[in-house]
N, C-alpha and C. Protein backbone atom coordinates (compact mmCIF):
# COMPACT_ATOMS: atom_id res chain seq x y z
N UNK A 1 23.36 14.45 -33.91
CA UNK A 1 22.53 14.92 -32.82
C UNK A 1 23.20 16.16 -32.21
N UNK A 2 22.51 17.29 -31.82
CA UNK A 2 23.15 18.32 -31.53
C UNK A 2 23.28 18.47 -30.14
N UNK A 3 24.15 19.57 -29.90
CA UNK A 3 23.63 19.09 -27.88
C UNK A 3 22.55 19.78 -27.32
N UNK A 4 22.06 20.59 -27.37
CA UNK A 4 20.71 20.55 -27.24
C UNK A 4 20.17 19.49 -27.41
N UNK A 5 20.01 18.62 -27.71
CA UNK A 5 19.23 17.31 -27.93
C UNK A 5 19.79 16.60 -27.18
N UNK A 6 21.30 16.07 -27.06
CA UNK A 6 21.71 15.41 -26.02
C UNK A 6 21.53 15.69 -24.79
N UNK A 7 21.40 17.07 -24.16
CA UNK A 7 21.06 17.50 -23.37
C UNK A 7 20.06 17.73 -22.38
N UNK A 8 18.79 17.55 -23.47
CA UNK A 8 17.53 16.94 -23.37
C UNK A 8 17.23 15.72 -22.84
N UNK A 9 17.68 14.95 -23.44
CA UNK A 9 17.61 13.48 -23.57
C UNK A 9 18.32 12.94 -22.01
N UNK A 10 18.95 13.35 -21.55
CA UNK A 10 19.92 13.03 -20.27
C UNK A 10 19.07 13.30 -19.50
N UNK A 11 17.84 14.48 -19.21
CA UNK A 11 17.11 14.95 -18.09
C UNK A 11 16.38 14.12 -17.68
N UNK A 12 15.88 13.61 -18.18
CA UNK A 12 14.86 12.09 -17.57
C UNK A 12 15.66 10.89 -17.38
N UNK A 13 16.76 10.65 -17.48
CA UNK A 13 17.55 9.76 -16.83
C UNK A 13 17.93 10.08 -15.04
N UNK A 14 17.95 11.87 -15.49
CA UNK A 14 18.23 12.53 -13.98
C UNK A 14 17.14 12.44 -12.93
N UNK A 15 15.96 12.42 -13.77
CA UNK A 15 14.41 12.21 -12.61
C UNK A 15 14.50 10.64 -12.68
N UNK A 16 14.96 10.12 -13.00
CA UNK A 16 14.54 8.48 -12.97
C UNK A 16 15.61 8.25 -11.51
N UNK A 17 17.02 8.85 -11.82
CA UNK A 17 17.85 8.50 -10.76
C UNK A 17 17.27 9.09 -9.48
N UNK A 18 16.76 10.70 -9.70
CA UNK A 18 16.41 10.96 -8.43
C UNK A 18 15.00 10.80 -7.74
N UNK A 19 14.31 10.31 -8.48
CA UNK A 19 13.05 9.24 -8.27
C UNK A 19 13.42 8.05 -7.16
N UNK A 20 14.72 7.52 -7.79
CA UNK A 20 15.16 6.19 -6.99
C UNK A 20 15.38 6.47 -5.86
N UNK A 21 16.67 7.51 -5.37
CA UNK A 21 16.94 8.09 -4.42
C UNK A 21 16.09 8.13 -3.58
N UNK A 22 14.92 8.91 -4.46
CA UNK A 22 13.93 9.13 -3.04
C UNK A 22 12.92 8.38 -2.39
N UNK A 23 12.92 7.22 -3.33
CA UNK A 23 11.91 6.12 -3.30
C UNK A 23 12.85 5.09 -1.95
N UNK A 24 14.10 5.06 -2.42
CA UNK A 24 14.91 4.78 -1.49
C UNK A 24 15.13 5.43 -0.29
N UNK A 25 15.26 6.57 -0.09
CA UNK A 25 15.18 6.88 1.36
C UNK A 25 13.61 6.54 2.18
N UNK A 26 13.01 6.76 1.02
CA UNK A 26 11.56 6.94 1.83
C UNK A 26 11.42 5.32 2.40
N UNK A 27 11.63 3.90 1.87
CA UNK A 27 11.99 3.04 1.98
C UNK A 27 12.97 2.87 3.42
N UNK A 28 13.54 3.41 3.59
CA UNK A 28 14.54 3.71 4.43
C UNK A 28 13.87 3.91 5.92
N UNK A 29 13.40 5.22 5.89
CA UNK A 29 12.01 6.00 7.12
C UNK A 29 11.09 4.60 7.17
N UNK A 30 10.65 4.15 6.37
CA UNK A 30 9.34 3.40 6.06
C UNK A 30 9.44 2.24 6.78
N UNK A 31 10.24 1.74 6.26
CA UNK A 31 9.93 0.00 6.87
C UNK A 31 11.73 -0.45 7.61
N UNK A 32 12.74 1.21 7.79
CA UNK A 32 13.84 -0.25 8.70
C UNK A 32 14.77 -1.00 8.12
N UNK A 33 14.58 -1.80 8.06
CA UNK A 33 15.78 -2.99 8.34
C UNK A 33 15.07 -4.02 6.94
N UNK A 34 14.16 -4.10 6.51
CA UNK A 34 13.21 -4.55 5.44
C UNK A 34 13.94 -3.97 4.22
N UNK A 35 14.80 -2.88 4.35
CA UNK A 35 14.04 -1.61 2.98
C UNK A 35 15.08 -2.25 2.00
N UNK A 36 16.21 -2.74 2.64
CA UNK A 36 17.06 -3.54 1.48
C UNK A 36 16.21 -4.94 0.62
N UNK A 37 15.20 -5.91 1.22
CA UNK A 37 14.53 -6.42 0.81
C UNK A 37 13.89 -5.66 -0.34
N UNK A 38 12.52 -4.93 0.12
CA UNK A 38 11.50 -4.10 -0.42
C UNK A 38 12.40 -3.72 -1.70
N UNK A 39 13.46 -3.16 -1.94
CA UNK A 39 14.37 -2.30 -2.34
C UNK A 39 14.44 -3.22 -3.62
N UNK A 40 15.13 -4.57 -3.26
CA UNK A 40 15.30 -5.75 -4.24
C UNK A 40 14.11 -5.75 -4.86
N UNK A 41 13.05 -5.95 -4.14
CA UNK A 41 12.03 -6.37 -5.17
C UNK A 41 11.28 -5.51 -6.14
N UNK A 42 11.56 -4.20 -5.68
CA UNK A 42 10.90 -3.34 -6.77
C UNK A 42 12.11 -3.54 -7.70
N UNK A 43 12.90 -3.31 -7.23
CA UNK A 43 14.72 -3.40 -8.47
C UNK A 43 13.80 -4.63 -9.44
N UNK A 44 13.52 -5.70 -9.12
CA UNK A 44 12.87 -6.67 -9.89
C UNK A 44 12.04 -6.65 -10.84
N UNK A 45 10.80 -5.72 -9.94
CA UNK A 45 9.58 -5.65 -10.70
C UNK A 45 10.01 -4.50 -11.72
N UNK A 46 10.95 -3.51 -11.46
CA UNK A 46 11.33 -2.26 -12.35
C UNK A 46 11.68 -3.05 -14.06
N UNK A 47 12.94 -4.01 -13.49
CA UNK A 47 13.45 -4.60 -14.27
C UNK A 47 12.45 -5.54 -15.40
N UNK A 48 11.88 -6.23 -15.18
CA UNK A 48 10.96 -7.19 -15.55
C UNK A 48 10.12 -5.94 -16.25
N UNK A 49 9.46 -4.92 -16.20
CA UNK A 49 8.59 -4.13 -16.60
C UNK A 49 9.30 -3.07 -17.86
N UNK A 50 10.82 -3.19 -17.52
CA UNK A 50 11.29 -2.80 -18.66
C UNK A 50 11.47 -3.59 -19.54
N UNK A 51 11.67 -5.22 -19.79
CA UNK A 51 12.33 -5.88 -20.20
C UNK A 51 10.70 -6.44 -21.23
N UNK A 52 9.78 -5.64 -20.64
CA UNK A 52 8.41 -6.10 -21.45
C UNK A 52 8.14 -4.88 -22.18
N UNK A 53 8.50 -3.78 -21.55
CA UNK A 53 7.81 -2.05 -22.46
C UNK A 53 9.10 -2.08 -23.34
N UNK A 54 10.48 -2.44 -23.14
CA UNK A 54 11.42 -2.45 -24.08
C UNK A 54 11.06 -2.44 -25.89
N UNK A 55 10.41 -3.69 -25.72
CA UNK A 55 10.06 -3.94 -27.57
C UNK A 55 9.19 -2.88 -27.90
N UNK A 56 8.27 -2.24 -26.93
CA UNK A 56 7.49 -1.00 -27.24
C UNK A 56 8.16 0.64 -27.56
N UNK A 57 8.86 0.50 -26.39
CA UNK A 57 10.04 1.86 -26.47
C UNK A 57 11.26 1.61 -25.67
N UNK A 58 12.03 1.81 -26.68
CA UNK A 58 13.65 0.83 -26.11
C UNK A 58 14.29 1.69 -25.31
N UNK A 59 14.26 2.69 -26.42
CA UNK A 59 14.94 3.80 -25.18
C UNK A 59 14.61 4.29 -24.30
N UNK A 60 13.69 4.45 -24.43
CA UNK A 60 12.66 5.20 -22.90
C UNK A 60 13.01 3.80 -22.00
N UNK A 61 12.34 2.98 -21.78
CA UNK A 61 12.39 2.55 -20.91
C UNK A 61 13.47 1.60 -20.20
N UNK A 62 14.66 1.48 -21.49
CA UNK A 62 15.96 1.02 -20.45
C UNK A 62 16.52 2.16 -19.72
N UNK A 63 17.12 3.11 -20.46
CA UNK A 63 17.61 4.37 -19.39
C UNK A 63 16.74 4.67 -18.32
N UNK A 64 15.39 4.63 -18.40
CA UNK A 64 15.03 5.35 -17.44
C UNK A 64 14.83 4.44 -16.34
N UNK A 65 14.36 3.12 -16.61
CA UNK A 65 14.14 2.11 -15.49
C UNK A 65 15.91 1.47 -14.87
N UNK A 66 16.63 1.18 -16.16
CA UNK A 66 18.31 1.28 -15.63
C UNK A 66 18.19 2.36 -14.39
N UNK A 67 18.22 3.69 -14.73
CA UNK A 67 18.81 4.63 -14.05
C UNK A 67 18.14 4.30 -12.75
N UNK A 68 17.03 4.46 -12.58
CA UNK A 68 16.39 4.57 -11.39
C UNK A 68 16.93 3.11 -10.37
N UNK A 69 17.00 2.11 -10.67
CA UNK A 69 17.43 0.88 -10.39
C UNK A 69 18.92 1.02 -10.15
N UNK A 70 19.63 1.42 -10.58
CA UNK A 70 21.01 1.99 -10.23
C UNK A 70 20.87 3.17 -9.02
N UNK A 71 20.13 4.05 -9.52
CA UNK A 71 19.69 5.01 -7.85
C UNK A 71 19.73 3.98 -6.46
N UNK A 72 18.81 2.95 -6.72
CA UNK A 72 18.37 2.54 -5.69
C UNK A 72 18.82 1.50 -4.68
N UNK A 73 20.21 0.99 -6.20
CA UNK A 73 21.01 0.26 -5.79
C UNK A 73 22.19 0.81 -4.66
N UNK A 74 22.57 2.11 -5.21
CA UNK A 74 23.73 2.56 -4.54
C UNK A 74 23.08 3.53 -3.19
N UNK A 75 21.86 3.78 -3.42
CA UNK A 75 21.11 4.47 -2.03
C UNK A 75 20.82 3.29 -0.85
N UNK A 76 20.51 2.28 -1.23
CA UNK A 76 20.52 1.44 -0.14
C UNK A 76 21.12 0.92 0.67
N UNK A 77 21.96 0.03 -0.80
CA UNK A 77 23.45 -0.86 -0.38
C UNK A 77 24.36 0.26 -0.15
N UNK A 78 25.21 0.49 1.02
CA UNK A 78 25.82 1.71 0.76
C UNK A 78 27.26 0.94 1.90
N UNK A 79 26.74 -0.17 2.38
CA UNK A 79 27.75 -0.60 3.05
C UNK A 79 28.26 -1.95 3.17
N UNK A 80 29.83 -2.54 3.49
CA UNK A 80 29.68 -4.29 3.44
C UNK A 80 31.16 -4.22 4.90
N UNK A 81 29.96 -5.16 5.69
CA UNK A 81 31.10 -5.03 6.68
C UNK A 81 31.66 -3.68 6.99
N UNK A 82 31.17 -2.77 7.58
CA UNK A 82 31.28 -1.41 7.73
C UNK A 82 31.85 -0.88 6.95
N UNK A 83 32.46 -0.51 5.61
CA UNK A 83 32.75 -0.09 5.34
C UNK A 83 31.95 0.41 3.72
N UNK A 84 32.50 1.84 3.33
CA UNK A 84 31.50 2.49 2.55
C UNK A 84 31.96 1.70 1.19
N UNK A 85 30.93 0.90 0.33
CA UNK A 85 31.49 0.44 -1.17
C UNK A 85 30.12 0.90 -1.90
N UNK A 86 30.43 0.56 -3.68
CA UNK A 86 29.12 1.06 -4.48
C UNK A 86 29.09 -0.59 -5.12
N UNK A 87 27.39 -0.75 -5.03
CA UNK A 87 27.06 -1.70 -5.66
C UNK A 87 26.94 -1.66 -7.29
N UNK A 88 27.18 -0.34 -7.84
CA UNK A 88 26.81 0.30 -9.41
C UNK A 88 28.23 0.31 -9.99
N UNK A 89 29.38 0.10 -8.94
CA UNK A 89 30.66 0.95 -10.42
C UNK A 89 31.49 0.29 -9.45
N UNK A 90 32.76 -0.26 -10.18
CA UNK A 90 33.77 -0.82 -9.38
C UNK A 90 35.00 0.12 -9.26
N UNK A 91 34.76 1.21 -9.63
CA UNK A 91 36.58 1.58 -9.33
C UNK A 91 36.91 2.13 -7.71
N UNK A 92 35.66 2.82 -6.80
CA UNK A 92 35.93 3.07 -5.79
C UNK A 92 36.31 1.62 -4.90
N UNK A 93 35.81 0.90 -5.09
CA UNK A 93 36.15 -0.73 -4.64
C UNK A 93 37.35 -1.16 -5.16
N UNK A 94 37.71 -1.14 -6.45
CA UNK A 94 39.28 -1.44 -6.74
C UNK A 94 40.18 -0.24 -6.29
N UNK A 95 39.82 0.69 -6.03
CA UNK A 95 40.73 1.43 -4.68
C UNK A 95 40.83 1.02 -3.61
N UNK A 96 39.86 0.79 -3.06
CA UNK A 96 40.16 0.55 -1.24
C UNK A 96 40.50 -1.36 -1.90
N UNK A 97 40.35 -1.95 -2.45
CA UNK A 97 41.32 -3.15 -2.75
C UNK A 97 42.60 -3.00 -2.46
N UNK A 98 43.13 -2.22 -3.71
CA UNK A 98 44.48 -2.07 -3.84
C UNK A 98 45.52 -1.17 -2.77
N UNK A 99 44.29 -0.18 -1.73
CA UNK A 99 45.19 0.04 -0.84
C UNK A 99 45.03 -0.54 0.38
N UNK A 100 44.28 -1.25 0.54
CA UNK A 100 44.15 -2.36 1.50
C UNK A 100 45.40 -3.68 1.29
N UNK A 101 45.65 -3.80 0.03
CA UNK A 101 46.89 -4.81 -0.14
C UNK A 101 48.10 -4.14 -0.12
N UNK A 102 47.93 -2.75 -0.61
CA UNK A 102 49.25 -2.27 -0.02
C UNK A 102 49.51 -1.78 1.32
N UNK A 103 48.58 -1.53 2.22
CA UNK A 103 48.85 -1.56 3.54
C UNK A 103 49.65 -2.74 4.73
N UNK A 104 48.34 -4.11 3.95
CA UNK A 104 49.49 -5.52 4.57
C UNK A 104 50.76 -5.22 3.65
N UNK A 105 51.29 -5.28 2.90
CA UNK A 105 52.43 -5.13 2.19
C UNK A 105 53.40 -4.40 2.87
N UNK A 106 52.77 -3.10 2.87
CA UNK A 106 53.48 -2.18 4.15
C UNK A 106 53.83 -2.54 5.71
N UNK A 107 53.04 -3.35 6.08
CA UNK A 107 52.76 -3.95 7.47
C UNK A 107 52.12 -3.07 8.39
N UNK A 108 50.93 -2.39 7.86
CA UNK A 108 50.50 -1.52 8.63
C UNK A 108 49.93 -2.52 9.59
N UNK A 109 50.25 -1.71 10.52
CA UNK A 109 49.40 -2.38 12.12
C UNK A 109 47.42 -2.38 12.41
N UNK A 110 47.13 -1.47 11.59
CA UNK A 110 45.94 -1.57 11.74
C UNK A 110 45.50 -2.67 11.01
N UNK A 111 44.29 -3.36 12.29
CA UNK A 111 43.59 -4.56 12.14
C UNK A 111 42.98 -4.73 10.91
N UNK A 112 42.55 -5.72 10.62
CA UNK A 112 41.27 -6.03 9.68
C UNK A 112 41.97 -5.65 7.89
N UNK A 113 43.26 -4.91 7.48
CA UNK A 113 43.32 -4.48 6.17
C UNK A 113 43.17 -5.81 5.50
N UNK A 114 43.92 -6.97 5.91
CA UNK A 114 43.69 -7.79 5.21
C UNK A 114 42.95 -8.72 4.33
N UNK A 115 41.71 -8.68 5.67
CA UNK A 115 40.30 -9.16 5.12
C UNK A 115 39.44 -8.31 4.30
N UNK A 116 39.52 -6.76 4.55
CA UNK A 116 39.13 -5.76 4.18
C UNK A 116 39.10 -5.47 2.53
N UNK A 117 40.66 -5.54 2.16
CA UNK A 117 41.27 -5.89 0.93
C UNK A 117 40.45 -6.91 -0.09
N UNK A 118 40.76 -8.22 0.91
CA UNK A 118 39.86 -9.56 0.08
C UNK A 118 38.61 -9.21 -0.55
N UNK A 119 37.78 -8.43 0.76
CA UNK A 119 36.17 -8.26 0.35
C UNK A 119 36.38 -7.75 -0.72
N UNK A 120 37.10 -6.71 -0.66
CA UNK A 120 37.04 -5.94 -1.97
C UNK A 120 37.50 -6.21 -3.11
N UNK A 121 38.54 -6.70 -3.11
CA UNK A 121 39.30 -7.60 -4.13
C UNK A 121 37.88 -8.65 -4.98
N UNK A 122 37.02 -9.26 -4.22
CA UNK A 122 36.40 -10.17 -4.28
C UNK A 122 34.86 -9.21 -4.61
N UNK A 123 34.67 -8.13 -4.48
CA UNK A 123 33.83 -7.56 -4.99
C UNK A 123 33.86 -7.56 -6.76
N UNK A 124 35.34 -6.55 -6.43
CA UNK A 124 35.76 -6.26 -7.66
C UNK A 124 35.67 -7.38 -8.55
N UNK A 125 36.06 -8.95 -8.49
CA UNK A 125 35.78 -9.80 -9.56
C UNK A 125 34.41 -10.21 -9.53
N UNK A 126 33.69 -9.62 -8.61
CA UNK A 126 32.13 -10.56 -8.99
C UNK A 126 31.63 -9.58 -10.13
N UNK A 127 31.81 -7.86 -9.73
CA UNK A 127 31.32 -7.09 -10.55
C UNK A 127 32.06 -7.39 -11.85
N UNK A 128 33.10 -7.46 -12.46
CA UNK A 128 33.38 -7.88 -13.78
C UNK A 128 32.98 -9.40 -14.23
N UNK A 129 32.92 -9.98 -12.91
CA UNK A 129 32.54 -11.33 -13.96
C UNK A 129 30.78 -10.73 -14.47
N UNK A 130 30.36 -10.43 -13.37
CA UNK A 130 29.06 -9.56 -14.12
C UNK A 130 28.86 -9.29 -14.95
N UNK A 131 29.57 -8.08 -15.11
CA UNK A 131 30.00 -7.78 -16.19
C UNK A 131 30.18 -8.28 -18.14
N UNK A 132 30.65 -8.89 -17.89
CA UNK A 132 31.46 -9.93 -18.95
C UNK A 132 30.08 -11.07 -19.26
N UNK A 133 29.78 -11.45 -17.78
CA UNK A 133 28.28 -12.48 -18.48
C UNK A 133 27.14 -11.48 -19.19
N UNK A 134 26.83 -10.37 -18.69
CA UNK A 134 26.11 -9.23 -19.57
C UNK A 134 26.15 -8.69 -20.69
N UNK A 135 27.79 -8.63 -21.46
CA UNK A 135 28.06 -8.35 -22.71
C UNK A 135 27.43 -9.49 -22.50
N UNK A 136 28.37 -11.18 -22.82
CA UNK A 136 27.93 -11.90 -23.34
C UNK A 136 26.22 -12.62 -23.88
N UNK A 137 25.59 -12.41 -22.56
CA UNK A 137 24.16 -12.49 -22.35
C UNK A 137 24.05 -11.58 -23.66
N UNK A 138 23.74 -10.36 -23.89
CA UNK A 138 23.47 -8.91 -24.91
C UNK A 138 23.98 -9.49 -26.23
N UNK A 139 25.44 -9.94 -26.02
CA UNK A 139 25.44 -10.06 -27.46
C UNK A 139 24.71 -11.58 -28.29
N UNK A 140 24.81 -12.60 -27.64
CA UNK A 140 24.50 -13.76 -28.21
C UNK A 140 22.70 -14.35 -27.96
N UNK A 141 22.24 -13.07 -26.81
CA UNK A 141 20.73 -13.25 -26.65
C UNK A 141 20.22 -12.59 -26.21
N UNK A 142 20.19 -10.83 -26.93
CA UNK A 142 19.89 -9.65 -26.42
C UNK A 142 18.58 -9.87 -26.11
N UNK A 143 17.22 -10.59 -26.48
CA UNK A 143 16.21 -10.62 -26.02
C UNK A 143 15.99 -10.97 -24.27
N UNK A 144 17.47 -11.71 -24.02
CA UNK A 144 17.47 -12.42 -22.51
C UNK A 144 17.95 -11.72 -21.75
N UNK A 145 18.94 -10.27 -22.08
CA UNK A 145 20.28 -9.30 -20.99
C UNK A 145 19.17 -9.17 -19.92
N UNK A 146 18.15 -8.34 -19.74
CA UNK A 146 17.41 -8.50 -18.23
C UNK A 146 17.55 -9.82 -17.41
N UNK A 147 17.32 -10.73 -18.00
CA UNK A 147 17.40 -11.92 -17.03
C UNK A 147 18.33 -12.26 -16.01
N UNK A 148 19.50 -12.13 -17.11
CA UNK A 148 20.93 -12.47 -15.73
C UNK A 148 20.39 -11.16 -14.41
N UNK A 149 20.54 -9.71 -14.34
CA UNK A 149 20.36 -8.87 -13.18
C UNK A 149 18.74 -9.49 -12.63
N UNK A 150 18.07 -9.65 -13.40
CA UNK A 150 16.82 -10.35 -12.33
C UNK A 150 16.95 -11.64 -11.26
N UNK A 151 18.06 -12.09 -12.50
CA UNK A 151 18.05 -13.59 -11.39
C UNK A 151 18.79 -13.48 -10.39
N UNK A 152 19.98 -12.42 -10.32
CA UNK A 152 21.23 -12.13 -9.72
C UNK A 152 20.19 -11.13 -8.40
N UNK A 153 19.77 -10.28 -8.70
CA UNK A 153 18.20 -10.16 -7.91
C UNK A 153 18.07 -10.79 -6.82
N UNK A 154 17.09 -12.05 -7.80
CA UNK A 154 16.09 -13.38 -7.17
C UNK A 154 17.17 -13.86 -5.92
N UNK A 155 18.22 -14.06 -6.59
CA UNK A 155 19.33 -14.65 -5.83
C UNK A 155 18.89 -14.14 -4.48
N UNK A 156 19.65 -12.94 -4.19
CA UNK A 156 20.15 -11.74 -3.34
C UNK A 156 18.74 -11.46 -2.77
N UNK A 157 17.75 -11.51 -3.08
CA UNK A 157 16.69 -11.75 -2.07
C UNK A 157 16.39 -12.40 -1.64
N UNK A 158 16.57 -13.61 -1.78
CA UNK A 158 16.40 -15.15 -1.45
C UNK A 158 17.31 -15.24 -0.42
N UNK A 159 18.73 -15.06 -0.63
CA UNK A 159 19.40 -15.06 0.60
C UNK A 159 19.28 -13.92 1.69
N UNK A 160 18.44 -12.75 1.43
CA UNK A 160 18.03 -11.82 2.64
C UNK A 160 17.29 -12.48 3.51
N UNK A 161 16.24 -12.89 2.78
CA UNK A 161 15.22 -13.48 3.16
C UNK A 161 15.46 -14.72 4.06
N UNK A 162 16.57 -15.75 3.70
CA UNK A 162 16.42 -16.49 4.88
C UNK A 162 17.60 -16.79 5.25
N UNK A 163 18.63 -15.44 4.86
CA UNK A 163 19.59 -15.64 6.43
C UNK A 163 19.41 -14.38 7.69
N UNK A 164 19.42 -13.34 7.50
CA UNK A 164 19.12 -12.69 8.59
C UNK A 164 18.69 -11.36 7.46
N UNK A 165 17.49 -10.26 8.21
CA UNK A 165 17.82 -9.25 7.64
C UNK A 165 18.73 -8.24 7.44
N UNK A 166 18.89 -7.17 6.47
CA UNK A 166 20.01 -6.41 6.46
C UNK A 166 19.81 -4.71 6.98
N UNK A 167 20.31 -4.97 7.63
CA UNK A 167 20.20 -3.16 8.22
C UNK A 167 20.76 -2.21 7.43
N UNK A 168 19.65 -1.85 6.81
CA UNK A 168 20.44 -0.21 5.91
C UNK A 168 20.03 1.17 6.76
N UNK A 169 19.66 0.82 8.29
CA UNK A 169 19.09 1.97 8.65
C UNK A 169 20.24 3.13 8.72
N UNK A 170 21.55 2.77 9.14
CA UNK A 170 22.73 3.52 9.10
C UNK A 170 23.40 3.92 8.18
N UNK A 171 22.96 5.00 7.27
CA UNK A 171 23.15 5.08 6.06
C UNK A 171 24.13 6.58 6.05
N UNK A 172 24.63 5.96 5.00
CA UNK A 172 26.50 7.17 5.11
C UNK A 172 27.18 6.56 4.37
């Protein structure tokens, strides 16, 4: 494949992401304190709609429904316990982990590193155990890999839904 072609091929991954973005802010203006809900459930319906056009066109519609769903993930969720983490990629989270444990280590005086650390620490293994169930899911029942992020989803809306809503109006 030449790059011109690769090159090509990447641009509609770029409108899918910035599709999300904007579907996500507008989400944002729109409905409040909801939009992390709303947010989940299109993430759902995106998902589920790829996981059916897939056998039709594989590539088209994982990258592009992936991408956008990844947009919308990291445009929303943008915070845990005040502080800035990504719901899409763990290494900015295994940073503020590891210098959050080296701060208690240090004995820095400022409050909260400790718990701060944990969250993150504790991010960081949910996203690899994720991880790791997704190869596995892909390799032993590639017809099923959508399912685990739908249900992981279902989950995460289910608990919006009836413990309190989530305020993404403060977004940064």
């Amino acid at each position: 494949m030449g790059v011109g072609k690769r090159r090509f091929t990447s641009c509609p991954r770029f409108f899918a992401f910035m599709a999300g973005v904007v579907l996500s802010s507008w989400l944002r203006r729109a409905v409040g304190g909801r939009a992390g809900q709303i947010s989940l459930l299109v993430e759902i319906l995106i998902l589920i709609v790829v996981a059916v056009v897939h056998n039709i066109a594989p590539n088209v519609a994982g990258t592009l429904g992936v991408s956008m769903v990844a947009a919308m993930q990291t445009s929303i969720f943008t915070k845990v316990e005040g502080s800035v983490y990504s719901s899409v990629m763990i290494t900015g989270n295994f940073r503020q982990a590891i210098e959050g444990a080296f701060a208690v280590v240090a004995r820095d005086p400022q409050a909260g590193l400790s718990r701060k650390s944990c969250i993150f620490m504790g991010l960081c293994a949910t996203f690899g155990t994720g991880a790791a169930a997704g190869a596995f899911i892909t390799e032993r029942m590639p017809k099923f890999t959508l399912a685990l992020p739908v249900a992981a989803l279902l989950l995460v809306l289910l608990l919006c839904w009836t413990l309190r809503p989530v305020d993404v109006t403060e977004h940064g």
